[in-house]
N, C-alpha and C. Protein backbone atom coordinates (compact mmCIF):
# COMPACT_ATOMS: atom_id res chain seq x y z
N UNK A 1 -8.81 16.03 4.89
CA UNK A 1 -7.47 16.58 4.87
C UNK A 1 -6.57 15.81 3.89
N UNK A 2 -6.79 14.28 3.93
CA UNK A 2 -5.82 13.82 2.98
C UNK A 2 -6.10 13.68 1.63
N UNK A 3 -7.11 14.31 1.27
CA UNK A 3 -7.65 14.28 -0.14
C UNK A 3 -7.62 15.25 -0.80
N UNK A 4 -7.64 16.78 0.31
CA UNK A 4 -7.38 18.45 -0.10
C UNK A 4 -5.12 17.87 0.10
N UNK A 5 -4.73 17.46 0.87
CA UNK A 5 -2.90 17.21 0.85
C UNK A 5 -2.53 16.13 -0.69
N UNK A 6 -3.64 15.56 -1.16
CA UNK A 6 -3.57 14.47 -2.35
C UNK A 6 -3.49 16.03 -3.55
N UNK A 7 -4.54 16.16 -3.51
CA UNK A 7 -4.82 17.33 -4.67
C UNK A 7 -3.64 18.63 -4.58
N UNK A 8 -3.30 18.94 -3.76
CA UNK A 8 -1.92 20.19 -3.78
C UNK A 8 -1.03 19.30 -4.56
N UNK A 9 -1.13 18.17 -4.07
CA UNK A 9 0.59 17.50 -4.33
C UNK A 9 0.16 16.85 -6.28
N UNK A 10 -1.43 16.88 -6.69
CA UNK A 10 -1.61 16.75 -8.04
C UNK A 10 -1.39 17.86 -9.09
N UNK A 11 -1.13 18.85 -8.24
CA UNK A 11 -1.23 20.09 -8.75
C UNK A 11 -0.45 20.83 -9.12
N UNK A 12 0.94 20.17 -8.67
CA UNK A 12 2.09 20.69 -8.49
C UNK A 12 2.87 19.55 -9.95
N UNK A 13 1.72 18.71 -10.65
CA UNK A 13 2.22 18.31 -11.49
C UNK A 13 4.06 17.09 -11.17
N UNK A 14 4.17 16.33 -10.18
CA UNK A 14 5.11 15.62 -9.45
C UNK A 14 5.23 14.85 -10.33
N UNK A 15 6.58 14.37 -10.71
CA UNK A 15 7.27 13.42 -11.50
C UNK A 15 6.97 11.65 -10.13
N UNK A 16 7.23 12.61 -9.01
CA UNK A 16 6.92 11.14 -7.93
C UNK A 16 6.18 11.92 -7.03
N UNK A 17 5.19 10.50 -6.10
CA UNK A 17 4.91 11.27 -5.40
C UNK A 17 5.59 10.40 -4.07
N UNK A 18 5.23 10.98 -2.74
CA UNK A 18 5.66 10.09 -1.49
C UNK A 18 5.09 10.46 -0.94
N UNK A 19 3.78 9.51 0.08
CA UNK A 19 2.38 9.57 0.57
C UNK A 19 3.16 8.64 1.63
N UNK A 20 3.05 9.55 2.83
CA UNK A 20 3.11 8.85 4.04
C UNK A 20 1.29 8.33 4.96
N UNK A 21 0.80 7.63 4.98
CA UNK A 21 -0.39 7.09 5.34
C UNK A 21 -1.16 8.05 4.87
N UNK A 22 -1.78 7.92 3.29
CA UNK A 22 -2.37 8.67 3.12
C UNK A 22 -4.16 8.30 3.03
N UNK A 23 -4.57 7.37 3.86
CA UNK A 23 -5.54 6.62 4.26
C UNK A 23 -5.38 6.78 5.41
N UNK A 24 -4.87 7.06 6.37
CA UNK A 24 -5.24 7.37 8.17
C UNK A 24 -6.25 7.94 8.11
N UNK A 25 -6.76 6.96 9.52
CA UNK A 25 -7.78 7.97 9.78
C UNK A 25 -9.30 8.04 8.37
N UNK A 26 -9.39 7.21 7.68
CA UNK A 26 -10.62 7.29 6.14
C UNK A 26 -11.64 6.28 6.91
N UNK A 27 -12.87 6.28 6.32
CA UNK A 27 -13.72 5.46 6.45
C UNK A 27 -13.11 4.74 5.24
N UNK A 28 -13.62 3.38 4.89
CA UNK A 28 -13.40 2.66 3.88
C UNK A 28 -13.62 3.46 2.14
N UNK A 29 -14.62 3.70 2.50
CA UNK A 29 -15.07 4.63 1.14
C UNK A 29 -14.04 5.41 0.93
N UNK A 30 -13.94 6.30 1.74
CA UNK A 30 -12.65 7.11 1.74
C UNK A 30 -11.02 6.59 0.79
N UNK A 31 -10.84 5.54 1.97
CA UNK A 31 -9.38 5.24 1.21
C UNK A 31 -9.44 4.38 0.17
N UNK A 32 -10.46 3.80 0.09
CA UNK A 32 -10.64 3.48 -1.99
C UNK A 32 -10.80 4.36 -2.79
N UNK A 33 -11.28 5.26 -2.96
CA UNK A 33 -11.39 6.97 -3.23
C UNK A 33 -9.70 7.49 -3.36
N UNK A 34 -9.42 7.72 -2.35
CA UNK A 34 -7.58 8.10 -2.26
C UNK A 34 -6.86 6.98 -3.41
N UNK A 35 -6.77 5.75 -2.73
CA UNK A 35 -6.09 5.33 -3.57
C UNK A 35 -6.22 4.82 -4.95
N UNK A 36 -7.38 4.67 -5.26
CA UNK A 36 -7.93 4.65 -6.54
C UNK A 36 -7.16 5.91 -7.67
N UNK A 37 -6.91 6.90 -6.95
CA UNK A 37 -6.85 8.18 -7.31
C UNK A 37 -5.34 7.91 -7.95
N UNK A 38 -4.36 7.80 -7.18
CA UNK A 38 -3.37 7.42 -6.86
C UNK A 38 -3.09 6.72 -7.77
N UNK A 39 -3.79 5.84 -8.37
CA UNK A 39 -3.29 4.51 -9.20
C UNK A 39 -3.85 4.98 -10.57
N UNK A 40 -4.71 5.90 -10.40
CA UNK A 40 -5.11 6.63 -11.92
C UNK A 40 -4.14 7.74 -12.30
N UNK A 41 -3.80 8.60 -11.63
CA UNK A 41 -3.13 9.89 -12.02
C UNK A 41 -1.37 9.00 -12.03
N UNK A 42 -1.12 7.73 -11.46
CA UNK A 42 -0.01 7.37 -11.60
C UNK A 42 -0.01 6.96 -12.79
N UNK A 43 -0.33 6.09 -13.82
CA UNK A 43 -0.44 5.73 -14.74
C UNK A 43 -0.89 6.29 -15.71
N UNK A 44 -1.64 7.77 -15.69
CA UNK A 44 -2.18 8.11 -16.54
C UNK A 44 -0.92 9.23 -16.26
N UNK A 45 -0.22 9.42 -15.79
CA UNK A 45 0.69 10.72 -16.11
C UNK A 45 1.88 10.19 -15.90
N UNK A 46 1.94 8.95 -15.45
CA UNK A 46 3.41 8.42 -15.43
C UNK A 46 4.25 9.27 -14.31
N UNK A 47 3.53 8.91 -13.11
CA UNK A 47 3.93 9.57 -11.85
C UNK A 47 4.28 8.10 -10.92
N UNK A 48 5.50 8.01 -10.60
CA UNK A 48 5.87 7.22 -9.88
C UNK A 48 5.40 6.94 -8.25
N UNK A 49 4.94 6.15 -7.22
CA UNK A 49 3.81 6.51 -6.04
C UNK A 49 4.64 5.79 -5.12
N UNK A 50 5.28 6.54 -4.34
CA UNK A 50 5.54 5.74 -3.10
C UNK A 50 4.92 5.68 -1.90
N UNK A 51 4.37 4.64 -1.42
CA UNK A 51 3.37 5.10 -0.01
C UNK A 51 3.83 4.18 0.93
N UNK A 52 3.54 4.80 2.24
CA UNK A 52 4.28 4.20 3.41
C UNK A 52 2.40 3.75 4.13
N UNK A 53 2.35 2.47 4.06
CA UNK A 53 0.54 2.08 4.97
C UNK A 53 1.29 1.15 5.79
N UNK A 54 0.50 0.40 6.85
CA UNK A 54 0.17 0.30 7.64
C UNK A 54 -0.84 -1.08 7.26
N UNK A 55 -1.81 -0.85 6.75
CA UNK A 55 -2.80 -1.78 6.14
C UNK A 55 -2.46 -2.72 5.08
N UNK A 56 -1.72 -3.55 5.57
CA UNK A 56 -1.22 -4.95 4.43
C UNK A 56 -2.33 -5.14 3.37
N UNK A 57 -3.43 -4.80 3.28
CA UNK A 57 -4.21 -5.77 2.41
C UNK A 57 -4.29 -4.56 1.84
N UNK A 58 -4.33 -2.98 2.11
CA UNK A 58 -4.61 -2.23 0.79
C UNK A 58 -3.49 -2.12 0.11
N UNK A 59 -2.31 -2.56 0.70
CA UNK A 59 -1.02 -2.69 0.23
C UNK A 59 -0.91 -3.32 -1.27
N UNK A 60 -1.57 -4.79 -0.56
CA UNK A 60 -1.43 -5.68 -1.61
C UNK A 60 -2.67 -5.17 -2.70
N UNK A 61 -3.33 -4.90 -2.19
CA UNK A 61 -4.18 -4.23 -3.73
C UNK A 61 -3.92 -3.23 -4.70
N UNK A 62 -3.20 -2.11 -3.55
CA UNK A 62 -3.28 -1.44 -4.94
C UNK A 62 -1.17 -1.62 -5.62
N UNK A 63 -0.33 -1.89 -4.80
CA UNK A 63 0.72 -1.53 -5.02
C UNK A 63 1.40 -2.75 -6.13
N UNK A 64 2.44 -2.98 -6.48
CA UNK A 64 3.02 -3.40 -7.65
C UNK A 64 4.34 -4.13 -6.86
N UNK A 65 5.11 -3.24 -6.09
CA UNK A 65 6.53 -3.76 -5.35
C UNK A 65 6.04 -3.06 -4.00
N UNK A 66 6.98 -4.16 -3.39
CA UNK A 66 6.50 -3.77 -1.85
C UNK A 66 8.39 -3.77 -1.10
N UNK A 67 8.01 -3.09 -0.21
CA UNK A 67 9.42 -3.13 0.39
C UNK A 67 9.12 -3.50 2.26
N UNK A 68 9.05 -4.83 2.77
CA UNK A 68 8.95 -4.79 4.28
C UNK A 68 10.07 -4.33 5.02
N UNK A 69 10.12 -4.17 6.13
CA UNK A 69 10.59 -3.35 6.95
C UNK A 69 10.66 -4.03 8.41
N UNK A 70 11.73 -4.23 9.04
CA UNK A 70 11.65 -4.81 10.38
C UNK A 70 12.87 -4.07 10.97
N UNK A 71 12.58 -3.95 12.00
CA UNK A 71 13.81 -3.09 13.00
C UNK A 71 14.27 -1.87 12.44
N UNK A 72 13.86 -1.09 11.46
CA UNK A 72 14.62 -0.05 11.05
C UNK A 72 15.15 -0.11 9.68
N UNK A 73 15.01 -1.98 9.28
CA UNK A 73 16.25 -2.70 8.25
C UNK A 73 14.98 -2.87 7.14
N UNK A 74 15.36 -3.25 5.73
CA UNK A 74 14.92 -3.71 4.96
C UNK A 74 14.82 -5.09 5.37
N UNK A 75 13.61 -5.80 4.69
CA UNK A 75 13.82 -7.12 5.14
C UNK A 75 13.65 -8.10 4.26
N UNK A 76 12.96 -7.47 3.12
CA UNK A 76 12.27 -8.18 2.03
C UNK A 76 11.82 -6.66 1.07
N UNK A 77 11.85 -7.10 -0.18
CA UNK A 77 11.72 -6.37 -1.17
C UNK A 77 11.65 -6.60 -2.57
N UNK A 78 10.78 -6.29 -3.40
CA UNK A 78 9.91 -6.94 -4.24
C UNK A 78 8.71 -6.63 -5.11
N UNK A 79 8.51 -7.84 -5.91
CA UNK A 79 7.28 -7.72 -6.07
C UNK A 79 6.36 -8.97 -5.31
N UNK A 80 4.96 -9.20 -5.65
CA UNK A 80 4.32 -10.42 -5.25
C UNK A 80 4.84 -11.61 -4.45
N UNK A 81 5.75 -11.68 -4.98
CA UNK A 81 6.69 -13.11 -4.88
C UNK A 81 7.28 -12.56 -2.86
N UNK A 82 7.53 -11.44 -2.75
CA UNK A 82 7.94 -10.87 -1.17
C UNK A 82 6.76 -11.26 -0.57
N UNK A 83 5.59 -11.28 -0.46
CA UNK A 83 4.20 -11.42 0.03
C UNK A 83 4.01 -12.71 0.39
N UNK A 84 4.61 -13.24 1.68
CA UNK A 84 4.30 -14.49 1.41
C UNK A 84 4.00 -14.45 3.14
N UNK A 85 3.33 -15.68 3.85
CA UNK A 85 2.70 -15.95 4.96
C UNK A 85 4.27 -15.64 6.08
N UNK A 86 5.08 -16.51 5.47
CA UNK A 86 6.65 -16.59 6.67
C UNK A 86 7.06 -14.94 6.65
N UNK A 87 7.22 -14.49 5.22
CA UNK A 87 7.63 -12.78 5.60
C UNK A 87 6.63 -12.17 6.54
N UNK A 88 5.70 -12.35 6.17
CA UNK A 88 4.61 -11.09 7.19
C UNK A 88 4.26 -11.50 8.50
N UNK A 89 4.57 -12.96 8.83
CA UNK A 89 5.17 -13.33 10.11
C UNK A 89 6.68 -13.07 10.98
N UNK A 90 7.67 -13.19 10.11
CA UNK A 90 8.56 -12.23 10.70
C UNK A 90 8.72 -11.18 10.73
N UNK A 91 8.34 -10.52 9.83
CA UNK A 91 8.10 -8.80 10.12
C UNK A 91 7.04 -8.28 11.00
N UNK A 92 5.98 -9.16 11.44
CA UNK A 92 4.94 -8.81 11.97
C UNK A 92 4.66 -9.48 13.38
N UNK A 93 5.36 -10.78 13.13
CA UNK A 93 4.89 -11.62 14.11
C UNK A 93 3.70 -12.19 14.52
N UNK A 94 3.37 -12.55 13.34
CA UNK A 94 1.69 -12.92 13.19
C UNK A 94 1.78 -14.12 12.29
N UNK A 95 1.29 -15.11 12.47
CA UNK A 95 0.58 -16.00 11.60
C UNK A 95 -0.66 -15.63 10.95
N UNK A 96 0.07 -15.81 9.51
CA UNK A 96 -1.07 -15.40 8.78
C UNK A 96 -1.82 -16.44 7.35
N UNK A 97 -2.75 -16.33 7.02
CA UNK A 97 -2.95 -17.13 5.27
C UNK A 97 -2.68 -15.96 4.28
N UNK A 98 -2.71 -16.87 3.23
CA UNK A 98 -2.57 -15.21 2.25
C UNK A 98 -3.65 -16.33 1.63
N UNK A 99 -4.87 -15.47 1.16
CA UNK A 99 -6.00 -16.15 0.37
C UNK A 99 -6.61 -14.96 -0.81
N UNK A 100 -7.47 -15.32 -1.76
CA UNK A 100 -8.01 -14.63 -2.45
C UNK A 100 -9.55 -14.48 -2.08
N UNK A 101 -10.23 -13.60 -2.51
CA UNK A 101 -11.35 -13.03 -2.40
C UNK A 101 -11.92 -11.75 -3.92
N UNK A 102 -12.49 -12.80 -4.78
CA UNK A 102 -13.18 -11.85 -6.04
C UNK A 102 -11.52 -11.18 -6.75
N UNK A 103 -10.69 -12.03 -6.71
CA UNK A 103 -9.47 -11.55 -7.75
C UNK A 103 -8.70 -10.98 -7.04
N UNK A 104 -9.03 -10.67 -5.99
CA UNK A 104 -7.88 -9.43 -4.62
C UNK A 104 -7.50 -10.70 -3.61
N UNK A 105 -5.95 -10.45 -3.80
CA UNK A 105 -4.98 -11.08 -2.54
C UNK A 105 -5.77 -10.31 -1.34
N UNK A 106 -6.01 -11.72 -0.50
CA UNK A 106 -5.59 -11.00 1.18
C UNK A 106 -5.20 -11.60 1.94
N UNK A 107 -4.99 -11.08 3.15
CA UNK A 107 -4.16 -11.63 4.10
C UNK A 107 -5.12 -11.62 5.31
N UNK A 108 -4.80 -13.00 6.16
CA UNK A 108 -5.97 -13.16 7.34
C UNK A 108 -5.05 -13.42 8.22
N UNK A 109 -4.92 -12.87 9.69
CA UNK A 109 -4.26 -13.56 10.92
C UNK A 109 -4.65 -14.42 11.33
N UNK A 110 -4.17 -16.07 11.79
CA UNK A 110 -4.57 -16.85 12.17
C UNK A 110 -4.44 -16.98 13.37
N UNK A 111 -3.86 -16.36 14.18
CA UNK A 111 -3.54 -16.73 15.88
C UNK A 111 -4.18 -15.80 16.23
């Protein structure tokens, strides 16, 4: 479903797009597939991508600026430099590392 809702919304030729979890619900294959997609037709047509996930670490892979979110409020907003262990603990309430793995940021909960 989110790959036939990806393709209408390619089709329609969008100056932006706005992808509310458009990885719910994917096997892994899946949402590297989606967003791969996403990061090609953005750049190759100069389509601006806003996506709302859930999944911090595909966040940090594929996206550029990130905007966190706590209570309703902005909380942090950015690029890279927003991504840091204390933000995604107060927005999340998690202790976390932020480490690398083969060139890709990620993020591990420690508690």
């Amino acid at each position: 479903m989110q790959q036939v809702s990806l393709a209408r919304a390619l089709v329609q030729q969008p100056r932006i797009l706005l992808l509310d979890e458009p990885t719910s619900s994917l096997d892994l294959k899946n949402q590297l597939s989606i967003l791969n997609t996403v990061v090609e037709v953005a750049r190759k047509e100069h389509v601006s991508a806003v996506i709302t996930m859930h999944d911090i670490n595909m966040a940090i892979r594929y996206s550029d600026r990130y905007v966190l979110i706590k209570d309703g409020e902005v909380f942090a907003h950015g690029k890279e430099e927003v991504i840091t262990p204390e933000n995604i603990e107060a927005v999340y309430g998690v202790k976390v590392t932020i480490g690398e793995v083969d060139g890709y940021r990620i993020i591990v909960p420690v508690e």
